[in-house]
Protein backbone atom coordinates (compact mmCIF):
# COMPACT_ATOMS: atom_id res chain seq x y z
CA UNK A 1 0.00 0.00 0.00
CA UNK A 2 1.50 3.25 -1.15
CA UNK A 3 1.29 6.51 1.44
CA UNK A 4 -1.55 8.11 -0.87
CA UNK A 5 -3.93 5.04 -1.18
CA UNK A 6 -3.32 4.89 2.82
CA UNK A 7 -4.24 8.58 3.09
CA UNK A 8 -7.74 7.96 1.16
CA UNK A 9 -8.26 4.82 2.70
CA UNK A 10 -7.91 6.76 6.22
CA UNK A 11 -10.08 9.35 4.59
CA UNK A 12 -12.82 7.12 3.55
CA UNK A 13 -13.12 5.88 6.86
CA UNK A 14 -13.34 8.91 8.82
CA UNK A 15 -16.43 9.77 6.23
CA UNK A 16 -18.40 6.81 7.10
CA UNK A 17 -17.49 7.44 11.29
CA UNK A 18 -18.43 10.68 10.97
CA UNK A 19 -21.49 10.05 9.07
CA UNK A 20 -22.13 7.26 11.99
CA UNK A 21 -21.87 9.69 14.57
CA UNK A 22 -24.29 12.64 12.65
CA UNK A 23 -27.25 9.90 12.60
CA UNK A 24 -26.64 9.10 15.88
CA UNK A 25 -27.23 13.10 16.74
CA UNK A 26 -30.34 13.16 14.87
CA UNK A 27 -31.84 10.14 16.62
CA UNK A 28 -30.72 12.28 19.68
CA UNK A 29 -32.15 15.25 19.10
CA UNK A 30 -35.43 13.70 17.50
CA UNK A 31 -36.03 11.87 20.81
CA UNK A 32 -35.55 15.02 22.89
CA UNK A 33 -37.96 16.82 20.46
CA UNK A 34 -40.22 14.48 20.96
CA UNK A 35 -40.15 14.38 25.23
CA UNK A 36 -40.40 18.32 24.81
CA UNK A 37 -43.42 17.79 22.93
CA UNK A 38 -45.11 15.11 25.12
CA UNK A 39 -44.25 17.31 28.29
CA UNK A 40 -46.21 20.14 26.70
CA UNK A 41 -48.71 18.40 25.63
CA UNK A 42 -49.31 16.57 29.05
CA UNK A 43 -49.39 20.21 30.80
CA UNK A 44 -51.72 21.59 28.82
CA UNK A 45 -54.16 18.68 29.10
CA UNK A 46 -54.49 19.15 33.10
């Protein structure tokens, strides 16, 4: 393996992590969204 193949091979990788790692956010923030909602929904029903 030459040093360039090694440096898009590295690179390739740390596209896929990071796309990893932006999904996981979104399921994170979706699921906060969500108990935000349900909390002001439950307040204004009493």
């Amino acid at each position: 393996m030459t040093y360039s193949s090694l440096k898009v091979q590295i690179q390739k990788e740390k596209r896929k992590f990071h796309q990893g790692i932006r999904k996981e956010e979104t399921n994170i923030n979706n699921n906060i969204d969500d108990k935000i909602i349900r909390s002001i929904f439950d307040i204004s029903r009493k």
